[in-house]
C-alpha atoms as a PDB file:
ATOM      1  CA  UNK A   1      12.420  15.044   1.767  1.00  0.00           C
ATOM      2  CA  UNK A   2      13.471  11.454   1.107  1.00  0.00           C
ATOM      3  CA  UNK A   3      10.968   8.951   1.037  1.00  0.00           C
ATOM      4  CA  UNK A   4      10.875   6.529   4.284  1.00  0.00           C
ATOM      5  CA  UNK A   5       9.533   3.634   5.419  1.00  0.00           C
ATOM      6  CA  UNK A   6       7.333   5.207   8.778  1.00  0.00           C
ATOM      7  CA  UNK A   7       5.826   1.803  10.077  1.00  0.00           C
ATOM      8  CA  UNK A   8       6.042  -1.644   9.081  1.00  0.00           C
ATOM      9  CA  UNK A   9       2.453  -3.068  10.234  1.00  0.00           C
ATOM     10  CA  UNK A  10       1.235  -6.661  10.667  1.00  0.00           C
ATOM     11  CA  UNK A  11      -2.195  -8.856  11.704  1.00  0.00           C
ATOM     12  CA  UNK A  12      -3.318 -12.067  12.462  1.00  0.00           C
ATOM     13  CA  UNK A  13      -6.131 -11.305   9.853  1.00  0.00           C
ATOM     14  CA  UNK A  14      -8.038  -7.683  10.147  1.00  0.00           C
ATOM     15  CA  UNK A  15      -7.461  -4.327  11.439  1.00  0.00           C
ATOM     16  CA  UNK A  16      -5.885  -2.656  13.082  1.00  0.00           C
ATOM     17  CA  UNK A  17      -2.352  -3.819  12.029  1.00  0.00           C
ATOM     18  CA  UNK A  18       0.134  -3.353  14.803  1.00  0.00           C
ATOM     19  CA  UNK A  19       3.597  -2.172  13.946  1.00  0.00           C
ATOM     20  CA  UNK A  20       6.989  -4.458  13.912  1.00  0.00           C
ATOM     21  CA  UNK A  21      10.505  -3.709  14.250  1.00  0.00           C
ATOM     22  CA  UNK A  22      11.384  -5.087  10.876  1.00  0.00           C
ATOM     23  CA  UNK A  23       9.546  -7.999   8.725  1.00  0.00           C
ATOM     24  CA  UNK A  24      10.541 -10.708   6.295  1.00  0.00           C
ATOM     25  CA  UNK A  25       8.915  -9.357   2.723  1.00  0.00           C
ATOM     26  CA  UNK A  26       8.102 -12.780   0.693  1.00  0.00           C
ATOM     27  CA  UNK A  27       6.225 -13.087  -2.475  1.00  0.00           C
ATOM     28  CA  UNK A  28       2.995 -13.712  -0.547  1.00  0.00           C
ATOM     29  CA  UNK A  29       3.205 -10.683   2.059  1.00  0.00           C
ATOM     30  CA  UNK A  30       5.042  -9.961   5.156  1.00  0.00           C
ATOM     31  CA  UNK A  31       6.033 -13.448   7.138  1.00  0.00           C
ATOM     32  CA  UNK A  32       4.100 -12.389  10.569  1.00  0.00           C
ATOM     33  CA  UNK A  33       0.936 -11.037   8.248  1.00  0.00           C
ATOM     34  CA  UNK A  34      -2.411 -12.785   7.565  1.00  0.00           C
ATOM     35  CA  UNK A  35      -5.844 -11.977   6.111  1.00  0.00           C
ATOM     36  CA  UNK A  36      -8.813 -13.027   6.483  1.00  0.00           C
ATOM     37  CA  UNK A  37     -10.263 -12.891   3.529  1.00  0.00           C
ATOM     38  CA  UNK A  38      -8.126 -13.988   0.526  1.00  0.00           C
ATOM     39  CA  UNK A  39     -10.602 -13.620  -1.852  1.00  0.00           C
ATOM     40  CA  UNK A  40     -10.789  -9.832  -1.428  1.00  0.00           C
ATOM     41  CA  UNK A  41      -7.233  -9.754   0.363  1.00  0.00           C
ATOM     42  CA  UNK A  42      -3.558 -10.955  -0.305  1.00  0.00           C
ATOM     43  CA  UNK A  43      -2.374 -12.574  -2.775  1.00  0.00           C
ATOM     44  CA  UNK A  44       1.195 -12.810  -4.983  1.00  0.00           C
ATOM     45  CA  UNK A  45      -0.851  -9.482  -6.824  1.00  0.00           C
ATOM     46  CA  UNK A  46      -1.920  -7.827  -3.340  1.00  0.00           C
ATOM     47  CA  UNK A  47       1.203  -9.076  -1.621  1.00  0.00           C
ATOM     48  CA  UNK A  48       1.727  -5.815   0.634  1.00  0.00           C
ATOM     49  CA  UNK A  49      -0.829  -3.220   1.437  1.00  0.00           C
ATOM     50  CA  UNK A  50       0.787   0.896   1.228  1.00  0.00           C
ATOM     51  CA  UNK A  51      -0.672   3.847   2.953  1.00  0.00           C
ATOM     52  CA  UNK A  52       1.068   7.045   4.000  1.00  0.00           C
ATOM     53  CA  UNK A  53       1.328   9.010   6.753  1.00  0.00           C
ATOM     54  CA  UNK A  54       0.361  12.096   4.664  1.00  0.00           C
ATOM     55  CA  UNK A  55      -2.925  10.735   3.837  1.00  0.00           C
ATOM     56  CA  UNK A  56      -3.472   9.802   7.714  1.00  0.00           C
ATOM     57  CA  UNK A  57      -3.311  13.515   7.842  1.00  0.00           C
ATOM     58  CA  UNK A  58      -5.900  14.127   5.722  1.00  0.00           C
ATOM     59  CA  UNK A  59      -7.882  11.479   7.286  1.00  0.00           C
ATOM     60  CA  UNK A  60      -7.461  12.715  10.713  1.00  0.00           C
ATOM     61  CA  UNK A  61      -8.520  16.395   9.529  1.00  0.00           C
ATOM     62  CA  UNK A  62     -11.694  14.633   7.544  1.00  0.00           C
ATOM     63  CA  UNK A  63     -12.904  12.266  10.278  1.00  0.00           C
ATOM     64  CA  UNK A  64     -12.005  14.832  13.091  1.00  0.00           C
ATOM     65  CA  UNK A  65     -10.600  12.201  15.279  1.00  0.00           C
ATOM     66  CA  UNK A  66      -6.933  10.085  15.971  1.00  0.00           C
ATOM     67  CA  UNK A  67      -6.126   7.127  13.788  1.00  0.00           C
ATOM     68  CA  UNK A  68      -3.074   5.457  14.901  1.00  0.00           C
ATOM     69  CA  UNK A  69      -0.701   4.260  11.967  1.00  0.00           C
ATOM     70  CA  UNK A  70      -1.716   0.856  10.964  1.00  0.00           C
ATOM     71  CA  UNK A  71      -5.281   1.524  11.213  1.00  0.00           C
ATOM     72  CA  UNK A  72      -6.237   0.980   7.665  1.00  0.00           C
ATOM     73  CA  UNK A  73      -4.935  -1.879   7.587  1.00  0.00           C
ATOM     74  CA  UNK A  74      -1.789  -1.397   5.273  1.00  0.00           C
ATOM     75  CA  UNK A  75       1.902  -3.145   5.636  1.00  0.00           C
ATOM     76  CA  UNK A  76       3.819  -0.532   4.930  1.00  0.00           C
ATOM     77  CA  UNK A  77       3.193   3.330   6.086  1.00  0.00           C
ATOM     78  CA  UNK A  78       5.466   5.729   4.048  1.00  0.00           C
ATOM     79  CA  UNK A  79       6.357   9.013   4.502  1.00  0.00           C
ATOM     80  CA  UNK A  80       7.365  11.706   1.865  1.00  0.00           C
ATOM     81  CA  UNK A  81       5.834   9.367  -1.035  1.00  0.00           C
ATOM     82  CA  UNK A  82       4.136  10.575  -3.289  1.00  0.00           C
ATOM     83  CA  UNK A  83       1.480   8.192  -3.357  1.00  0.00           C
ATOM     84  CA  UNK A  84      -0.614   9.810  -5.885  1.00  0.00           C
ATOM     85  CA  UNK A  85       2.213  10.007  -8.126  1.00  0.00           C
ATOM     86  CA  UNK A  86       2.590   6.056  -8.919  1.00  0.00           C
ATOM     87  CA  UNK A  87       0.700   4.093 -10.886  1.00  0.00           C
ATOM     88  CA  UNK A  88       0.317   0.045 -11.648  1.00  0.00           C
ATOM     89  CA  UNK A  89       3.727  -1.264 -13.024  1.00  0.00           C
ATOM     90  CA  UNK A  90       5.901   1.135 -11.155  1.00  0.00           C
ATOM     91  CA  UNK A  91       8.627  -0.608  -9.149  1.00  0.00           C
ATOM     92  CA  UNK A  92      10.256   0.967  -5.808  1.00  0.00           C
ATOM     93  CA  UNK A  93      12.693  -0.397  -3.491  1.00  0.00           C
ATOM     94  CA  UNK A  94      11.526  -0.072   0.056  1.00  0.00           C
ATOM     95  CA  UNK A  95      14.745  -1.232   2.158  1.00  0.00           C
ATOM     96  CA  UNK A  96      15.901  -4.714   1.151  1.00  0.00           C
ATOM     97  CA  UNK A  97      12.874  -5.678  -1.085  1.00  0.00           C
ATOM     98  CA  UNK A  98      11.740  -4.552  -4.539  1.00  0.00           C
ATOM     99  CA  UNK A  99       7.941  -4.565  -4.735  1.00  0.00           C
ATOM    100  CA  UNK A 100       5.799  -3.504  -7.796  1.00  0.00           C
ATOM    101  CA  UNK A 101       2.416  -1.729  -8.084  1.00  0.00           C
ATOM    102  CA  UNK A 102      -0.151  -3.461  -9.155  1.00  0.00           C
ATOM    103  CA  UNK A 103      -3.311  -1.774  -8.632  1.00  0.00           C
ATOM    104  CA  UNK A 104      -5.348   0.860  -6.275  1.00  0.00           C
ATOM    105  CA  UNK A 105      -6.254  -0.822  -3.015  1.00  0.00           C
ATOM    106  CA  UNK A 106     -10.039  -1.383  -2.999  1.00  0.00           C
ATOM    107  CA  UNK A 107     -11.684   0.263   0.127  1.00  0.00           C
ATOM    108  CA  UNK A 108     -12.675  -2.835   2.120  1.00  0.00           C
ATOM    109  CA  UNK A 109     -15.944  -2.575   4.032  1.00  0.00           C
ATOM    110  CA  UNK A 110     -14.422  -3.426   7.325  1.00  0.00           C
ATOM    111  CA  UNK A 111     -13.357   0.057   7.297  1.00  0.00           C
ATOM    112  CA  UNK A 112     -16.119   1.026   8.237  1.00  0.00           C
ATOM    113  CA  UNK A 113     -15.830   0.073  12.216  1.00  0.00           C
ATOM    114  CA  UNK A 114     -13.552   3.942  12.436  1.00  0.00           C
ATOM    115  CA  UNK A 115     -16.768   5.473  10.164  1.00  0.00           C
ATOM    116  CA  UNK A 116     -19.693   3.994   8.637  1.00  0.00           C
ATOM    117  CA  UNK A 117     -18.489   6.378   5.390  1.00  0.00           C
ATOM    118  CA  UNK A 118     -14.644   5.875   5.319  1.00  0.00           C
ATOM    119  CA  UNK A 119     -15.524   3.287   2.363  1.00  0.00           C
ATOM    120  CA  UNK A 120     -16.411   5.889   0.396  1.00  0.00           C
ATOM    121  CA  UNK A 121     -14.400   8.532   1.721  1.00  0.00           C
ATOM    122  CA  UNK A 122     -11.166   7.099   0.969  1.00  0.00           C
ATOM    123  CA  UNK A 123     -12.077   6.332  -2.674  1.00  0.00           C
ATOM    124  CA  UNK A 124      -8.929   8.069  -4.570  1.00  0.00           C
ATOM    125  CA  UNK A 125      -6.948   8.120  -1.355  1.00  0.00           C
ATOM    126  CA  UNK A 126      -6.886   4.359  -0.605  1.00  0.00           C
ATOM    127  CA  UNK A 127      -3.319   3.437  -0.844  1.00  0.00           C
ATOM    128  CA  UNK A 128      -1.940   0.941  -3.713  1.00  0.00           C
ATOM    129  CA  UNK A 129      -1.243  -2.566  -3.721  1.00  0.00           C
ATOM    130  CA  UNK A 130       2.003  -4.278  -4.908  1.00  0.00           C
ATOM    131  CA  UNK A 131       3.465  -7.530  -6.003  1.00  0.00           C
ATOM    132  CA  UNK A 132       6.825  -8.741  -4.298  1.00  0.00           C
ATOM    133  CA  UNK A 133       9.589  -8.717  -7.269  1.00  0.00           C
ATOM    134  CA  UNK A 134      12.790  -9.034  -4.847  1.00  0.00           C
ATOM    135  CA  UNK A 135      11.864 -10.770  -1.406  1.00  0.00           C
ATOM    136  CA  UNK A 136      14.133  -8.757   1.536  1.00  0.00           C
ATOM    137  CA  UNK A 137      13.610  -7.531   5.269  1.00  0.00           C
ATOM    138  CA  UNK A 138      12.081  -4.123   5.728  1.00  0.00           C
ATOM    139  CA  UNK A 139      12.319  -1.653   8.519  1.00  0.00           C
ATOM    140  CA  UNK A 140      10.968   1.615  10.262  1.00  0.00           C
ATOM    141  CA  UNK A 141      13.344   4.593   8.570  1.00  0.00           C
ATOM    142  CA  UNK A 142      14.442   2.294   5.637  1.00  0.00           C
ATOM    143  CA  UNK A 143      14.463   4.579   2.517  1.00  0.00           C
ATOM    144  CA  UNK A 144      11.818   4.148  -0.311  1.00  0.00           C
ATOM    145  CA  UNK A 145      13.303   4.768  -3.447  1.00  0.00           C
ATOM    146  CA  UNK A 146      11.455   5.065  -7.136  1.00  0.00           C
ATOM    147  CA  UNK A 147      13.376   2.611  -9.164  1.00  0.00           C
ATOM    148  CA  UNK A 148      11.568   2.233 -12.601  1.00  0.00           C
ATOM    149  CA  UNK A 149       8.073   3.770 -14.049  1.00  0.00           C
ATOM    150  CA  UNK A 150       5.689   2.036 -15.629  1.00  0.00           C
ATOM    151  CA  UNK A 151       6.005   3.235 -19.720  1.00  0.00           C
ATOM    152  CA  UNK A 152       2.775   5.218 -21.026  1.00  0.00           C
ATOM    153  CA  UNK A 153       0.380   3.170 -22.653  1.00  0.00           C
ATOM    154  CA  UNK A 154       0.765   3.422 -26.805  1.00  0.00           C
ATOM    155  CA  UNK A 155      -1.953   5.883 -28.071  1.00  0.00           C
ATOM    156  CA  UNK A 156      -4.355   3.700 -29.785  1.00  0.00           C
ATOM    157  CA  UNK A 157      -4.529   4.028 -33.951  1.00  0.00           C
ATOM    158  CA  UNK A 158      -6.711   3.571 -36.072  1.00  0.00           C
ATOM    159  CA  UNK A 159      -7.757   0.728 -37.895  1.00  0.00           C
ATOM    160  CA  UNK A 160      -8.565   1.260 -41.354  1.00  0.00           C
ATOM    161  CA  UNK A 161      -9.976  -1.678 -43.495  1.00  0.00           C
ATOM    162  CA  UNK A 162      -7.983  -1.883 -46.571  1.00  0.00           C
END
């Protein structure tokens, strides 16, 4: 299956996100998009906020009850990604930006008003967070592709006093 973009979400700070037709991707976030918190949230590093639709899935099954897309609070809800596969440094093209992962998404506590345990539940399933390298307009069914992987970290040698 080839990766899409499922929803393109946006806020005027908090959650739920509500979904958008298409949105301006800039080096700080999606032009429409606002947190509340920029200490914890947004950012050039936390520019735009991914979650899939697989793990709403999951979530779903977990917490027994409907979470529309958007929910979690991410930008960008992605389907056939393999979420789980990326890691920090890894750039993807997601329609007409280039965006670059830069770290796990931290489970924010505001979760918590869909379950008083989805903090903790979602730890290892929380999405990813990216930096904007190429600023573009995204879309609902725009195609996500992989472009480059972050390299594997040198193994570490020894130091030997000489």
């Amino acid at each position: 299956m080839q990766a899409v973009l499922k929803q393109v979400n946006v806020s005027d700070g908090g959650m739920p996100k509500h979904s958008v037709l298409k949105a301006h991707v800039t080096a700080n976030g999606l032009v429409g998009d606002r947190q509340r918190n920029l200490k914890y949230h947004g950012g050039p590093k936390r520019a735009v906020c991914i979650y899939s639709e697989e793990l709403y899935e999951w979530l779903r099954d977990l917490l027994e009850r409907e979470l529309p897309l958007g929910s979690i609070g991410e930008n960008f809800t992605t389907a056939g990604l393999d979420l789980g596969g990326l890691k920090p440094g890894d750039r993807v093209r997601v329609g007409g930006c280039v965006i670059e992962i830069t770290g796990v998404r931290v489970p924010c506590n505001q979760l918590k008003k869909w379950d008083p345990d989805l903090p903790e539940l979602i730890v290892g399933r929380s999405g990813w967070v990216a930096k904007v390298i190429e600023e573009g307009i995204v879309g609902p069914g725009d195609s996500i592709t992989l472009l480059a992987t972050a390299p594997e970290p040198a193994p570490a040698s020894p130091v030997v006093d000489g």
